[in-house]
Protein backbone atom coordinates (compact mmCIF):
# COMPACT_ATOMS: atom_id res chain seq x y z
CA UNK A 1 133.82 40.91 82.66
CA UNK A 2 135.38 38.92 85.30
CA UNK A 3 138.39 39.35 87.75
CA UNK A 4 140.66 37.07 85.87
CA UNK A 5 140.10 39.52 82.08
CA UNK A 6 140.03 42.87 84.62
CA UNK A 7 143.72 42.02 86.11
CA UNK A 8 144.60 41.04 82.53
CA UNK A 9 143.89 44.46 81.55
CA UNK A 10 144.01 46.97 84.26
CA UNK A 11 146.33 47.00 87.58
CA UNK A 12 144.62 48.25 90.74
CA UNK A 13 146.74 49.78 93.41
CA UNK A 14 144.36 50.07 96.89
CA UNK A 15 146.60 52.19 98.42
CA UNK A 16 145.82 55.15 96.47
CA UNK A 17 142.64 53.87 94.59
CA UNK A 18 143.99 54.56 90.63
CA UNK A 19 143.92 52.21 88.04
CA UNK A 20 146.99 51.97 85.18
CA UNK A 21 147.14 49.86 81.92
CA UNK A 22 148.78 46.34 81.32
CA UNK A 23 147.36 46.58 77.53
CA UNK A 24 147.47 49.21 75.06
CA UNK A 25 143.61 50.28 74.36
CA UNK A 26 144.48 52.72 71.87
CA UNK A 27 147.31 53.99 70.42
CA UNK A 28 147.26 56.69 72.64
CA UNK A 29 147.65 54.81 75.71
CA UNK A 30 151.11 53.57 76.84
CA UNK A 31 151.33 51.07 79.07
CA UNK A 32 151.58 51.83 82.63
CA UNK A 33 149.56 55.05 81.96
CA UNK A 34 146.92 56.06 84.67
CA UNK A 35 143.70 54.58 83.41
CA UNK A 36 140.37 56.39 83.13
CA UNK A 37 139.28 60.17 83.52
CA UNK A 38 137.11 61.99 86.04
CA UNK A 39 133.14 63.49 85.36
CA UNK A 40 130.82 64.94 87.96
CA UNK A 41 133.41 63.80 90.36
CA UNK A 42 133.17 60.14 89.86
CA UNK A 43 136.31 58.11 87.68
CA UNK A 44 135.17 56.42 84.97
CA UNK A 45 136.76 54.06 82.59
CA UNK A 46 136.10 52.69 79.63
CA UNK A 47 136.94 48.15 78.66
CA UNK A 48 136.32 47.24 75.33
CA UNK A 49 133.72 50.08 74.60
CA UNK A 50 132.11 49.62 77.49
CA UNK A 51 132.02 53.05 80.24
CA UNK A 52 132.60 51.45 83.83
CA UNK A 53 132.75 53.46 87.40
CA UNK A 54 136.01 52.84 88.64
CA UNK A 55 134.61 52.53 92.02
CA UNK A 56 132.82 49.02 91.31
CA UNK A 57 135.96 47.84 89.04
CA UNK A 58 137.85 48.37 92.35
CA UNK A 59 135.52 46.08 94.03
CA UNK A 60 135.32 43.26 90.83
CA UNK A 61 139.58 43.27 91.25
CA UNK A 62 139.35 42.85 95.18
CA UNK A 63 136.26 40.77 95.54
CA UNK A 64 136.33 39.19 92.22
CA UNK A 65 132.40 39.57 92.06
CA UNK A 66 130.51 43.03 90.90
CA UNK A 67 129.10 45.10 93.55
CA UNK A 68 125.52 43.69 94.64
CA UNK A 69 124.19 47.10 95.55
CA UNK A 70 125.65 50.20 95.20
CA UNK A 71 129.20 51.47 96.10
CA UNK A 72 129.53 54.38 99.11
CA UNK A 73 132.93 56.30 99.31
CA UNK A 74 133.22 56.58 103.17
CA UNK A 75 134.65 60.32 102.85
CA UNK A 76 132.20 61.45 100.00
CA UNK A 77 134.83 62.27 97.66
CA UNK A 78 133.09 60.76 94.82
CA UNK A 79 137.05 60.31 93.05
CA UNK A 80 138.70 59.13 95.79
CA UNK A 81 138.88 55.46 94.88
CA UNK A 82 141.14 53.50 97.52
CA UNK A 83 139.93 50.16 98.93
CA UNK A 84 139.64 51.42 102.37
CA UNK A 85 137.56 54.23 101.16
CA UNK A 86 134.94 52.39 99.44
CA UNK A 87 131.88 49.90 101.37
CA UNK A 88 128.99 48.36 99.56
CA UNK A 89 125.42 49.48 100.61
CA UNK A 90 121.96 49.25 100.20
């Protein structure tokens, strides 16, 4: 997936860190609903059948590139998804 389909599909807002939907995924999704769901702490959502953190789709819609390494949340709430919050790491 790149940045382009991502912001076709999902709206980020850095401020707080959630996602909501520009598309209808199912029929039990409206648009503008918050996107994803939360499991052993960390959000996850799932594109086109395909599960995704929500903490390297944050980075993919600011950076436009995936995550090299893995994603740290700077407070170790694993949920807590704003831009701020999050740094790449080895």
């Amino acid at each position: 997936m790149t940045q382009e389909e991502l912001k076709e599909i999902l709206e980020y807002r850095p401020d707080t860190g959630e996602f909501f939907w520009k598309v209808r995924p199912s029929n039990r999704v409206k648009l503008g609903d918050k996107a994803g769901y939360e499991s052993g702490g960390y959000i996850f959502i799932r594109i086109k059948g395909t599960l995704h953190y929500a903490h390297r789709l944050a980075f993919l819609y600011m950076k436009s590139t995936w995550p090299s390494e893995l994603v740290d949340h700077d407070n170790r709430v694993r949920s807590d998804n704003c831009w701020r919050n999050l740094k790449e790491v080895s």
